[in-house]
Protein backbone atom coordinates (compact mmCIF):
# COMPACT_ATOMS: atom_id res chain seq x y z
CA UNK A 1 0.00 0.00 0.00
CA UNK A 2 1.53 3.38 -0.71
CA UNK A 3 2.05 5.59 2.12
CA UNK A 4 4.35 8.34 3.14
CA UNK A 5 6.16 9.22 5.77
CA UNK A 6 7.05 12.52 7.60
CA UNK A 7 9.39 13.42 9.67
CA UNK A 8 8.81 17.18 11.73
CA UNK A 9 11.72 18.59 13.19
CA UNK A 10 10.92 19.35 16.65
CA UNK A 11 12.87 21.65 19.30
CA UNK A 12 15.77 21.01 21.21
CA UNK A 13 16.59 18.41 18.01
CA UNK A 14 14.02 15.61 18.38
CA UNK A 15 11.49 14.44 15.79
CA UNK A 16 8.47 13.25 14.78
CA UNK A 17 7.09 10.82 12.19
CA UNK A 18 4.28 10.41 11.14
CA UNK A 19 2.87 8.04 8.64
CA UNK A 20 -0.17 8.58 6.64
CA UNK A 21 -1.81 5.73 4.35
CA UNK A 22 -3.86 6.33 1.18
CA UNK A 23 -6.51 6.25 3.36
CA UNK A 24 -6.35 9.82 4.87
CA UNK A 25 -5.12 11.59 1.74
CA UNK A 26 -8.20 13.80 2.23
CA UNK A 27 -6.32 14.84 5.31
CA UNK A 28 -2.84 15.88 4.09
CA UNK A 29 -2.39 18.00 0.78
CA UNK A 30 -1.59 16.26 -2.61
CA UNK A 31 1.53 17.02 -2.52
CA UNK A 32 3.71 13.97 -3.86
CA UNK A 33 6.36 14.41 -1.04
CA UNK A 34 4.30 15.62 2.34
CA UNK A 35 7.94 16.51 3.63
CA UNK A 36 8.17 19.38 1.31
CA UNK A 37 5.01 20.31 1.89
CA UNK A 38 5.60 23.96 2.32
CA UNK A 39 2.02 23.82 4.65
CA UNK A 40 3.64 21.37 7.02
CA UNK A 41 7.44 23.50 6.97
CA UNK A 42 4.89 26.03 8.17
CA UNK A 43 3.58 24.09 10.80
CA UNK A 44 7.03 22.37 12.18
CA UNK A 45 7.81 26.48 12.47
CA UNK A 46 4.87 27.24 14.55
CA UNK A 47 5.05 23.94 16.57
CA UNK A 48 8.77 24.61 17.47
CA UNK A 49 7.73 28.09 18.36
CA UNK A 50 5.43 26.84 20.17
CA UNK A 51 7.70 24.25 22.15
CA UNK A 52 9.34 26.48 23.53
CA UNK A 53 6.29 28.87 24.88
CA UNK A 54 4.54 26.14 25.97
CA UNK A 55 5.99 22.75 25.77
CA UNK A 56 5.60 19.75 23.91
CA UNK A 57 2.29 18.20 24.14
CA UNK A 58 0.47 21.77 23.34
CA UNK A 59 2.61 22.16 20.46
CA UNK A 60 1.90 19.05 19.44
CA UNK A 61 -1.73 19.45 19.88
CA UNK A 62 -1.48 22.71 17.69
CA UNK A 63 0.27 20.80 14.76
CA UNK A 64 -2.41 18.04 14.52
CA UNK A 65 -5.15 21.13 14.88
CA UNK A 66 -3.33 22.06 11.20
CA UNK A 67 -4.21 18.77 9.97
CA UNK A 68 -7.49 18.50 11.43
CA UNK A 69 -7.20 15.63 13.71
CA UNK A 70 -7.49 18.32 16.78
CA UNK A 71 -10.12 20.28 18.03
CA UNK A 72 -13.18 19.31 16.02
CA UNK A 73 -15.24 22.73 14.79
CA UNK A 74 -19.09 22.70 15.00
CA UNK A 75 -19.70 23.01 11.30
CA UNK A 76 -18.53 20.37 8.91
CA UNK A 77 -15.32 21.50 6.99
CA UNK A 78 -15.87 20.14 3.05
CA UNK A 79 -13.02 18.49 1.79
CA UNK A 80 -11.59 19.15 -1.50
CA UNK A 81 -12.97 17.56 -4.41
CA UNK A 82 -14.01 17.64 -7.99
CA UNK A 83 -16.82 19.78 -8.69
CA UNK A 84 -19.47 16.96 -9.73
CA UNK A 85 -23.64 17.65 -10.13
CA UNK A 86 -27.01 15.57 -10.57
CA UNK A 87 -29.64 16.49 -12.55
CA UNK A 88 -33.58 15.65 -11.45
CA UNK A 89 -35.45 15.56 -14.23
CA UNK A 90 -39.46 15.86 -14.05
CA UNK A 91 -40.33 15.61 -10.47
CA UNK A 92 -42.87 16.44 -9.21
CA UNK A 93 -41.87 18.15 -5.55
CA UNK A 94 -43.11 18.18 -1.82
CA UNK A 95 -40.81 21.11 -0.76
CA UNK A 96 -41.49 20.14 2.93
CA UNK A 97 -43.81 23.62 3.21
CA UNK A 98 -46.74 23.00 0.93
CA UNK A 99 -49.74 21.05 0.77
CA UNK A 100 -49.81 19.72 -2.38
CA UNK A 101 -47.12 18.12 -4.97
CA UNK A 102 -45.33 20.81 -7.40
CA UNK A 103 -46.20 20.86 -11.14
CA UNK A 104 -43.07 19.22 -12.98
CA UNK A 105 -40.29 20.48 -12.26
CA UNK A 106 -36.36 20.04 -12.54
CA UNK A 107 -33.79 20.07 -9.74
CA UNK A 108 -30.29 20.55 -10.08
CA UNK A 109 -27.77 19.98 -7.60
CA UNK A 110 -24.30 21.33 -7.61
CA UNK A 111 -22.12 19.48 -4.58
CA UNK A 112 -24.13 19.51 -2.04
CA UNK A 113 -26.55 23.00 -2.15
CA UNK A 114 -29.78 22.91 -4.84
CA UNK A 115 -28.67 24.93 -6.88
CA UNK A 116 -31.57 25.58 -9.76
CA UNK A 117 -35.51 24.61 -9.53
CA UNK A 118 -37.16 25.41 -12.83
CA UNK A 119 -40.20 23.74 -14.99
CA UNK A 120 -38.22 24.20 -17.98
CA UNK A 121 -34.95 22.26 -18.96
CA UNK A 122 -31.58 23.21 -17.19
CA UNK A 123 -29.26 23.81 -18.63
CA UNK A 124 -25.81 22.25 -17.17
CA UNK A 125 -22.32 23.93 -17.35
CA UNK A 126 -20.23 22.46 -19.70
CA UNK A 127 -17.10 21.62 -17.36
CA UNK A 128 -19.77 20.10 -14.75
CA UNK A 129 -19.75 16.26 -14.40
CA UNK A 130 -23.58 15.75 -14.26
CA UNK A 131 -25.76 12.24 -12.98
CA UNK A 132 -29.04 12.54 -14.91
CA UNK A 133 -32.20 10.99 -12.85
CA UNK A 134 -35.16 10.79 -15.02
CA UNK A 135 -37.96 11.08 -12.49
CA UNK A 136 -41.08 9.75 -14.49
CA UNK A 137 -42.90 11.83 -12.56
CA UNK A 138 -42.35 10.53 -9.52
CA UNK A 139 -42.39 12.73 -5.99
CA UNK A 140 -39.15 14.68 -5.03
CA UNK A 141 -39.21 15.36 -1.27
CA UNK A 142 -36.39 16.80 1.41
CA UNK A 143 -35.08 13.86 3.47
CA UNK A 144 -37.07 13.50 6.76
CA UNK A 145 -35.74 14.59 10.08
CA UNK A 146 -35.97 12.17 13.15
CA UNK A 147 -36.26 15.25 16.15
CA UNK A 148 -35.44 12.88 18.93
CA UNK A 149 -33.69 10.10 19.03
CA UNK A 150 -31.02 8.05 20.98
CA UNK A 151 -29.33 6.17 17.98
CA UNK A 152 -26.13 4.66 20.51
CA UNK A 153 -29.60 3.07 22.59
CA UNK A 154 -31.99 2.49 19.84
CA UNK A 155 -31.19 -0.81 18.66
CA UNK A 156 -29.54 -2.60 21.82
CA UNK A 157 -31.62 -4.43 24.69
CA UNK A 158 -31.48 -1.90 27.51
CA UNK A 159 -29.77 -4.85 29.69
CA UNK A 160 -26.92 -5.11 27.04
CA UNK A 161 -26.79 -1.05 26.98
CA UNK A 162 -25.92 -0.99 31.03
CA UNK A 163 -23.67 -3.84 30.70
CA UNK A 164 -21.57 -4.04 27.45
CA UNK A 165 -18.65 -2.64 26.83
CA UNK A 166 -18.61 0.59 24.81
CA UNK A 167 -16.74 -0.44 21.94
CA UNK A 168 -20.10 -3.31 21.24
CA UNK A 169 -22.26 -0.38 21.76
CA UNK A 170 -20.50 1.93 19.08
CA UNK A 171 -20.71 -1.03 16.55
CA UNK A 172 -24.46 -1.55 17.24
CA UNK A 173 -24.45 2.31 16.71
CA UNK A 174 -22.99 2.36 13.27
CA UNK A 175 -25.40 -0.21 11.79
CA UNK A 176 -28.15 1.48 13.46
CA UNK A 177 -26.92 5.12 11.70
CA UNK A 178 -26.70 3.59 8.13
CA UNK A 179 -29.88 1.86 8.45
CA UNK A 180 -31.36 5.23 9.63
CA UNK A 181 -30.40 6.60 6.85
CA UNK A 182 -31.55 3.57 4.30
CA UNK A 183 -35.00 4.59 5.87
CA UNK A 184 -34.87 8.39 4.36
CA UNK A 185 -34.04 9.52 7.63
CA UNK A 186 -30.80 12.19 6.55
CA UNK A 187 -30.68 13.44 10.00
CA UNK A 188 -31.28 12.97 13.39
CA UNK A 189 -31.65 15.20 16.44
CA UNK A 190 -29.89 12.96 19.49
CA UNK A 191 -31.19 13.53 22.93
CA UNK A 192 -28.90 11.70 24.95
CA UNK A 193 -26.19 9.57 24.48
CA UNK A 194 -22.41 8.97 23.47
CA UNK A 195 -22.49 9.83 19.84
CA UNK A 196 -20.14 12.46 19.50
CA UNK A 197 -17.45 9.88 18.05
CA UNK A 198 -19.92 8.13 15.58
CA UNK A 199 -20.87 11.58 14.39
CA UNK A 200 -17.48 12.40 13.47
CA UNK A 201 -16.90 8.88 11.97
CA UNK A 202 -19.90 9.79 9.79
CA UNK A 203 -18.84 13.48 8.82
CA UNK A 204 -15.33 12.30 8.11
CA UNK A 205 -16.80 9.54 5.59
CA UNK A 206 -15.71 6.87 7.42
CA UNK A 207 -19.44 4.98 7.82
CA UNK A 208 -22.67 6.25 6.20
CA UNK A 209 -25.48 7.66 8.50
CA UNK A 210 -27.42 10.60 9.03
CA UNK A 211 -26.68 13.98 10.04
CA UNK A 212 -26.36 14.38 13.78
CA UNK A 213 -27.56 17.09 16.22
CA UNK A 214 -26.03 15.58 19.73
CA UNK A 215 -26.83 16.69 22.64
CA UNK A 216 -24.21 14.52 24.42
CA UNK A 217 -24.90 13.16 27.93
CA UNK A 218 -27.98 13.88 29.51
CA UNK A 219 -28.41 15.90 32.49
CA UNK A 220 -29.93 14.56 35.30
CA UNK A 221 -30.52 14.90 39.49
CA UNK A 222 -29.76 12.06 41.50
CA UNK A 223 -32.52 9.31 41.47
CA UNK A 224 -33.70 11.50 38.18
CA UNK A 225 -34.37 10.08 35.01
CA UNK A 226 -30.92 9.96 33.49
CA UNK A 227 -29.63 7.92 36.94
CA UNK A 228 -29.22 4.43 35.83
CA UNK A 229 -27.93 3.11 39.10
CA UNK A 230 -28.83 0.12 40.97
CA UNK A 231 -29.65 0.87 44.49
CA UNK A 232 -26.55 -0.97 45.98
CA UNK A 233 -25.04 1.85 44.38
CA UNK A 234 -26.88 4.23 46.40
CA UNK A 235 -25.41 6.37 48.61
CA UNK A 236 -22.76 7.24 45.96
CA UNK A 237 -19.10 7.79 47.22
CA UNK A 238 -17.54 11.24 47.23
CA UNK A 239 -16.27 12.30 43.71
CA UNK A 240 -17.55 8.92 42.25
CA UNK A 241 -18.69 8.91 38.32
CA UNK A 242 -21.25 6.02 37.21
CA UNK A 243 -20.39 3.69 34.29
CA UNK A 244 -23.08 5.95 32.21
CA UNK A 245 -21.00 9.11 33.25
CA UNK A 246 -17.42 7.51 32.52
CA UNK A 247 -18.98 6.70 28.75
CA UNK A 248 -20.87 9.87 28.24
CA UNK A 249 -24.24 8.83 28.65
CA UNK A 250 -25.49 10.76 30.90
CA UNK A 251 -24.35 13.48 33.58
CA UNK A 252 -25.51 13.64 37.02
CA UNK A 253 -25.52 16.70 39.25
CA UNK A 254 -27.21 18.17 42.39
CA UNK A 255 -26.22 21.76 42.27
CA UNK A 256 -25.94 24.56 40.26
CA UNK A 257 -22.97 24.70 40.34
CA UNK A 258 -22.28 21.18 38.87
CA UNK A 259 -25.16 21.62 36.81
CA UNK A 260 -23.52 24.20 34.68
CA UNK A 261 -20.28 22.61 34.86
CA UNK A 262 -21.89 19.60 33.16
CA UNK A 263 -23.51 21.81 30.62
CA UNK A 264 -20.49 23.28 29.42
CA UNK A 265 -18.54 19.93 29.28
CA UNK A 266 -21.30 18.59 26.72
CA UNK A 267 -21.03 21.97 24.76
CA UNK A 268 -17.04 21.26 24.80
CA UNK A 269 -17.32 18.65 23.31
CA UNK A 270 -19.58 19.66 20.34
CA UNK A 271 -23.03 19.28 21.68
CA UNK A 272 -25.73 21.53 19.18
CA UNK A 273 -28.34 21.84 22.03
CA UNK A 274 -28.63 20.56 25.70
CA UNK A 275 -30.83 17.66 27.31
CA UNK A 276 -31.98 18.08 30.73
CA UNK A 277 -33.98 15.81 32.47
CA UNK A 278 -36.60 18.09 34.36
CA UNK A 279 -39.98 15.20 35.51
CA UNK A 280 -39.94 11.72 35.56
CA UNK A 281 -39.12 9.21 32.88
CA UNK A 282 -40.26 5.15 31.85
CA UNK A 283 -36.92 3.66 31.81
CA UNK A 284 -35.85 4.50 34.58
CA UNK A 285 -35.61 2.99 38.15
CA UNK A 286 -35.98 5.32 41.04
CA UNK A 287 -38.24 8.27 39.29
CA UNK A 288 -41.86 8.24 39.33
CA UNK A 289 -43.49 9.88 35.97
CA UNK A 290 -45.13 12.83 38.58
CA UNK A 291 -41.61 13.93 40.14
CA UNK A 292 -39.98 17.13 39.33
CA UNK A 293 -36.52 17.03 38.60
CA UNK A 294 -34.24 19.84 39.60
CA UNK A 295 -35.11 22.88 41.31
CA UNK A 296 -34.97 26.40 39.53
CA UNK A 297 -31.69 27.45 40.07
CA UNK A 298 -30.41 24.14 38.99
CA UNK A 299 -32.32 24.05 35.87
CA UNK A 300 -31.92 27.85 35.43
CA UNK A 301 -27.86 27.03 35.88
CA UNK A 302 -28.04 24.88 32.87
CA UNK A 303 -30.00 27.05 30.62
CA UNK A 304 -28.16 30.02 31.44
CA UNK A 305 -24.70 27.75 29.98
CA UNK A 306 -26.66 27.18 27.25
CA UNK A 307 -27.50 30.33 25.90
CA UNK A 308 -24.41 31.82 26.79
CA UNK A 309 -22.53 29.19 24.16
CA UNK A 310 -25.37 30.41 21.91
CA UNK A 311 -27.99 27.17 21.84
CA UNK A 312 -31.05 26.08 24.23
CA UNK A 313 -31.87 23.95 26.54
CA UNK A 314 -34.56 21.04 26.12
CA UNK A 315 -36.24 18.77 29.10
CA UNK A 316 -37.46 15.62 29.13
CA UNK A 317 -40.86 15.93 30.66
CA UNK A 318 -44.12 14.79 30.81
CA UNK A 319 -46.47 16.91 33.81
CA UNK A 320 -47.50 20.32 34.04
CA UNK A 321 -45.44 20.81 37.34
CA UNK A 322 -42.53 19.81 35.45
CA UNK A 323 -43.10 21.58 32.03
CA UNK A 324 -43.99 24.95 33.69
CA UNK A 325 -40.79 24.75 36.34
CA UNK A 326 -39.07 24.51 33.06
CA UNK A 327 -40.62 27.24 31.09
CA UNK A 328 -39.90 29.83 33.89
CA UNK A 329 -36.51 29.34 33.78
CA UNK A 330 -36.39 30.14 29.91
CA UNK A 331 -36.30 26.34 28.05
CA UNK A 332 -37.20 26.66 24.75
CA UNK A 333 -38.72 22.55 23.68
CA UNK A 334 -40.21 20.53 25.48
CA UNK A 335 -39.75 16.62 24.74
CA UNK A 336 -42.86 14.13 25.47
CA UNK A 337 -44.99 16.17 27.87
CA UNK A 338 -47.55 13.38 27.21
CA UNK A 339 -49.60 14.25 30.38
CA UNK A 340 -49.75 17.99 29.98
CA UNK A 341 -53.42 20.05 30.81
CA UNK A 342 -55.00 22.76 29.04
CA UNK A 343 -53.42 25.52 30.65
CA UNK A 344 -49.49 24.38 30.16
CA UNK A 345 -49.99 23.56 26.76
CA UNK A 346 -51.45 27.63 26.16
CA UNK A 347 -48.13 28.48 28.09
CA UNK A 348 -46.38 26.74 25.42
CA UNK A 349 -47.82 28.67 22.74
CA UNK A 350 -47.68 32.00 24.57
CA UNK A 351 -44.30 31.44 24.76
CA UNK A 352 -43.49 30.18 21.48
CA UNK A 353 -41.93 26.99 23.12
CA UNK A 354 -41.65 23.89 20.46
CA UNK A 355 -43.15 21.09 21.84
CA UNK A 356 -41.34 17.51 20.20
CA UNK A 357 -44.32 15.22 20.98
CA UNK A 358 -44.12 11.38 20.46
CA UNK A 359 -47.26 9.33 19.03
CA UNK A 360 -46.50 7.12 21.90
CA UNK A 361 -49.29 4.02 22.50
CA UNK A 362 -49.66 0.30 23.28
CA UNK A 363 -48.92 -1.02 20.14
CA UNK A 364 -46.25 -2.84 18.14
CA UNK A 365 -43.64 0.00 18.74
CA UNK A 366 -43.95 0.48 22.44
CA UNK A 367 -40.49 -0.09 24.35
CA UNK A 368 -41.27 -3.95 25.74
CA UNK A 369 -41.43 -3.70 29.51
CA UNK A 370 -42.14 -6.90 31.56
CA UNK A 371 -45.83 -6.86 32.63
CA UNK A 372 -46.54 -5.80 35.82
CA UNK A 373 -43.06 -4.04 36.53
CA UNK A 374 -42.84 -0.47 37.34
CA UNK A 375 -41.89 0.54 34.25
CA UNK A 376 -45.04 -1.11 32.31
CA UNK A 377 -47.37 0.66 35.05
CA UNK A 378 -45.75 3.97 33.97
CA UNK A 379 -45.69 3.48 30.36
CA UNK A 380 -49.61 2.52 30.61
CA UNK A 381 -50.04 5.84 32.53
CA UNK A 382 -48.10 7.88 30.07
CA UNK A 383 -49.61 5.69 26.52
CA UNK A 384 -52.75 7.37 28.28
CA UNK A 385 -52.46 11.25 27.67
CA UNK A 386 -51.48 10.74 23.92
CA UNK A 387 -54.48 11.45 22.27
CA UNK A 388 -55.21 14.43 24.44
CA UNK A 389 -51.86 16.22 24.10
CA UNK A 390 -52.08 15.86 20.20
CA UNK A 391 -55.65 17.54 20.51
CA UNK A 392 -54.02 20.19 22.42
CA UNK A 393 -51.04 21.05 20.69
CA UNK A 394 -53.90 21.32 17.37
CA UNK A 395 -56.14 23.53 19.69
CA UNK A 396 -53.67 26.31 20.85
CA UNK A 397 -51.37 25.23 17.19
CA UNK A 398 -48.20 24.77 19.38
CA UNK A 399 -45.03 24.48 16.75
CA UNK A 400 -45.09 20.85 17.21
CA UNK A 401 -41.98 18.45 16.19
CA UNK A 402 -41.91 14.54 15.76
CA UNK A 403 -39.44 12.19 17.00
CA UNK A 404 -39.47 8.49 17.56
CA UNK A 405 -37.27 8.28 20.67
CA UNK A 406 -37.21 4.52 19.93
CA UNK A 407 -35.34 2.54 22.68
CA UNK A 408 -33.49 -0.54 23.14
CA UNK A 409 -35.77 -2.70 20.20
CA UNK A 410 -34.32 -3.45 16.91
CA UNK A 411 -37.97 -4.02 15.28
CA UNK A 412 -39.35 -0.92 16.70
CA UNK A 413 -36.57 0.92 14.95
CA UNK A 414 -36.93 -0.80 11.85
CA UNK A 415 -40.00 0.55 11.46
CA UNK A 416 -38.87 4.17 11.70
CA UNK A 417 -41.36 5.49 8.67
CA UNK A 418 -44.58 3.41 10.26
CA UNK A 419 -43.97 5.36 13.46
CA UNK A 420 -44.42 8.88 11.74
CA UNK A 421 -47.27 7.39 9.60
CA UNK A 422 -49.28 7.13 12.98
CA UNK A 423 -49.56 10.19 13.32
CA UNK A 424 -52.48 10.08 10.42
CA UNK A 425 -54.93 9.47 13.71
CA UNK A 426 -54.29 13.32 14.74
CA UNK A 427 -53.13 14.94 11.09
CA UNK A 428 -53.82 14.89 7.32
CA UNK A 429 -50.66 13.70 5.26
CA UNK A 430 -49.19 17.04 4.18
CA UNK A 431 -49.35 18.11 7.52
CA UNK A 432 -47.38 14.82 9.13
CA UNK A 433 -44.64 15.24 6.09
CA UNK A 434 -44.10 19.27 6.57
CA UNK A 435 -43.51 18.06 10.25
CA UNK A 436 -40.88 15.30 9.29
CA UNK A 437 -39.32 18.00 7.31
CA UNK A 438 -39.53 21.59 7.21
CA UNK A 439 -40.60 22.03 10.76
CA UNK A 440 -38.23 20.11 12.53
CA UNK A 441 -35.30 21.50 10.34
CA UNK A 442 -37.21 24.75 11.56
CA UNK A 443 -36.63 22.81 15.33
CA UNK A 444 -32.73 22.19 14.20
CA UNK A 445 -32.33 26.14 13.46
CA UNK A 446 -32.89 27.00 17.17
CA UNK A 447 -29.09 25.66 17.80
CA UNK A 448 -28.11 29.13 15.94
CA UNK A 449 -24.43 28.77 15.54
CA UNK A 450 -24.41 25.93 17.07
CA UNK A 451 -25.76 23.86 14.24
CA UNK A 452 -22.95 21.68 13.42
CA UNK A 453 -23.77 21.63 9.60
CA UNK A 454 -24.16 25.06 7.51
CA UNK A 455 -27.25 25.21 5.82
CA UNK A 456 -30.81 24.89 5.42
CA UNK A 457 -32.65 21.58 6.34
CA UNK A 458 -35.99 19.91 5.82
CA UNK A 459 -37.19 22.08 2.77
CA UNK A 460 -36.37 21.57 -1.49
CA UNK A 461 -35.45 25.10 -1.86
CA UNK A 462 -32.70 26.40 -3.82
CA UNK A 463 -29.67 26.83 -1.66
CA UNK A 464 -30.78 24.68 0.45
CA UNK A 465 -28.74 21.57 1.37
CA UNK A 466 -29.38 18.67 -0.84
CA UNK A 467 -30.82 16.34 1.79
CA UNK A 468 -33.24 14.68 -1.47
CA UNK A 469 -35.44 11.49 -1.48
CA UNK A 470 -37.24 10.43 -4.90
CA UNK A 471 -40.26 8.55 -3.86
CA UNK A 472 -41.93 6.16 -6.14
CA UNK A 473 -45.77 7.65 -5.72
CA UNK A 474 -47.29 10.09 -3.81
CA UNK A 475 -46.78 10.60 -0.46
CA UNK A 476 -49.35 12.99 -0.38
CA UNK A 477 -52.19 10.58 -1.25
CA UNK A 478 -50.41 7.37 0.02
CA UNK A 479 -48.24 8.29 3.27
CA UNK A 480 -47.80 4.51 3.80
CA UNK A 481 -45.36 4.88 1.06
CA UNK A 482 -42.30 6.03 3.60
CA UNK A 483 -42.71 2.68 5.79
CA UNK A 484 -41.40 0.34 3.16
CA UNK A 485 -38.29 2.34 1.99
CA UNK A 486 -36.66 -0.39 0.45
CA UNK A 487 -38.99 -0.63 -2.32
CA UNK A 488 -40.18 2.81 -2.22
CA UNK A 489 -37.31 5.11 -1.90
CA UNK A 490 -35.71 5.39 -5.69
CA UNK A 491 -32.94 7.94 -4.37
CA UNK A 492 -31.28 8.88 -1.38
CA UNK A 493 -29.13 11.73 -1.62
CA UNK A 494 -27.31 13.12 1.59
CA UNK A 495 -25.37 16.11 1.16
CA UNK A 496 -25.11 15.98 -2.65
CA UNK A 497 -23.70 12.55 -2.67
CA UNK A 498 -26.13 9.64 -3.81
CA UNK A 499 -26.28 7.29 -0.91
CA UNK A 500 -28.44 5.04 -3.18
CA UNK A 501 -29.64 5.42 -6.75
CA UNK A 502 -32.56 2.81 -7.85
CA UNK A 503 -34.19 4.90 -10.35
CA UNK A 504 -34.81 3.31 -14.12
């Protein structure tokens, strides 16, 4: 395998080599000989300078920053390659907005932004290397946005997700990111878990998966619903972290104070938006679904961090003692919130609060619980406000976001597109696709700089980011279309590139 080999002259007369494979060309220049790379005589410079300032293992660090492989940014830097386009021909599009299917229309994308809609023929640049997809029709429609999900749990029995070692939980992860994204699912919004590292596998172009929004470890109390403990555990030692908090799952605090220190250790490491557990939970082992988590200057501790690194705060919640602790202390979604009255949910749209409801109920794709246990008697009790929260958030027309929040079942997540097709018992069609698209990429924007790609989501718009699925029908007429992908989904395009291609 060809590879080359550098060597960086380092103070006081040591070195440094360092070999790089074929592999991770995209990470070094083109240069035939990386030692005379006058980038890298630049660097060896700087990191010398910065030797003696500072010492090795900073310089160091600032040397690898030049490649890259330091300090990841929050947006997505694109790598350098030849310009390349595809060409949609006669579509007919669902532009994640409207009610109702464009006339036919072409779509051209140009790397990965839409660059031209028109109803008459495009016409390409000359020096462009175009894909032509003759659409026959067929339905054009921005890839669909999961608003809450836990893609490191999804997929794993929650048993194996206490007890396995990371690395089995990462490789569960992967498959479940590329088969998230087989589904037409081009992003994700994560509200808890360890997936800062498959996030950058999947930027880099190391695995295929969706976009992520992490939120990193979720915040929780003590005996709160992010405390996976057993209760030989409890009282915790002094200074003690829990498996969950020594793999990032989840972060527990009892003060301000740590509060906001565990806030900005999740937004140091990349987090979009912040997860804090504020009422009781289902999966969990100590909570009751009618606590309240936190008290106000906790909560208030960890939205405060969060809009100072310029994002929001969400909690996991599902009473009206629990939403409206976290509404006066300035959260801006709500996730679940299941069991909320009348009066909260006017609160939420007096206050413009998004509200990411689940169509949570005792069917095929409810988390299995053991009969009985005192999880099942809590899931019954929250499967039993669905139908009135949905009425609500159509009575005082909260801005209302979907999510699956799918846990610990492989089936349940399989069936990714059937969960969002449920929600035809509370809304028409167009109305359940402009919330899989355009108004949870309008959910996504509230991460402000933040957002960890540049761009506009959820919507076929041009300059918008070409997040594309070409469905084979109508969506519009037949939503049941999305919950057998396989068959149904022609194209998947993700950021310009064509993660699968189908079409005659």
């Amino acid at each position: 395998m060809r590879a080359y080999a550098c060597v960086v002259m380092l103070a006081e007369g040591g070195s440094m080599r360092f070999r790089f494979g074929t592999k991770y060309d995209h990470l070094t220049s083109d240069l035939p000989c990386k030692c005379c790379d006058p980038v890298l005589q630049t660097l060896t410079r700087r990191m010398n300078s910065d030797l003696r300032r500072r010492g090795f293992f900073v310089g160091a660090a600032a040397m690898l920053a030049g490649f890259g492989l330091a300090g990841l940014p929050s947006a997505v830097r694109a790598q350098a390659t030849p310009t390349k386009a595809v060409l949609f021909e006669n579509v007919r599009i669902f532009d994640g907005m409207s009610e109702m299917l464009s006339n036919p229309s072409n779509v051209l994308v140009i790397g990965n932004r839409i660059t031209s809609i028109s109803p008459s023929p495009i016409q390409i640049p000359a020096d462009l290397s175009v894909t032509r997809i003759a659409g026959g029709g067929r339905t054009l429609m921005p890839g669909m946005i999961d608003a809450h999900t836990h893609i490191m749990f999804a997929t794993v029995p929650q048993l194996a997700v206490l007890t396995s070692d990371i690395g089995f939980i990462n490789v569960a992860a992967v498959k479940a990111a590329n088969d998230t994204l087989m589904r037409g699912f081009t992003t994700i919004r994560d509200m808890g878990g360890p997936c800062f590292g498959l996030k950058r596998g999947i930027d880099a172009g190391l695995v295929p998966g969706p976009r992520i929004w992490p939120s990193g470890a979720f915040i929780s109390q003590t005996g709160g619903h992010g405390d996976f403990r057993l209760p030989i555990d409890l009282p915790a030692r002094p200074d003690d972290f829990t498996y969950s908090e020594r793999v990032g799952g989840s972060a527990i605090a009892d003060d301000p104070g740590t509060v906001r220190k565990r806030a900005r250790e999740q937004l140091a490491l990349g987090a979009s938006q912040i997860k804090i557990m504020a009422g009781g939970g289902v999966s969990s082992a100590f909570d009751p679904l009618d606590v309240t988590q936190f008290t106000l200057e906790e909560m208030e501790a960890g939205v405060g961090a969060s809009e100072n690194w310029g994002t929001y705060a969400t909690v996991h919640a599902y009473t009206p003692k629990a939403v409206a602790q976290a509404v006066a202390v300035g959260v801006r979604c709500i996730e679940h919130g299941n069991l909320l009255d009348d009066e909260t949910v006017a609160l939420l749209a007096e206050k413009g609060i998004w509200w990411c409801l689940q169509p949570f109920l005792d069917d095929q794709d409810a988390t299995p619980f053991a009969e009985g246990s005192p999880n099942r008697r809590k899931q019954l009790q929250m499967f039993s406000g669905t139908d009135a929260a949905y009425a609500l958030a159509k009575k005082h027309k909260v801005k209302t976001a979907w999510g699956t929040d799918t846990l610990f079942d492989d089936k349940a997540a399989a069936r990714q597109g059937a969960q969002l097709t449920k929600l035809t018992r509370w809304y028409k069609p167009a109305e359940i696709l402009k919330m899989a698209t355009g108004d949870n990429g309008q959910l996504l924007a509230l991460s402000g700089l933040r957002s960890p790609y540049e761009g506009k989501l959820g919507v076929v718009q041009e300059g918008a980011l070409a997040d594309l699925l070409l469905v084979d029908g109508d969506p519009i007429a037949d939503i049941a279309l999305i919950e057998d992908p396989a068959k149904n989904f022609l194209v998947i395009m993700k950021d310009g590139q064509l993660n699968k291609n189908i079409a005659a």
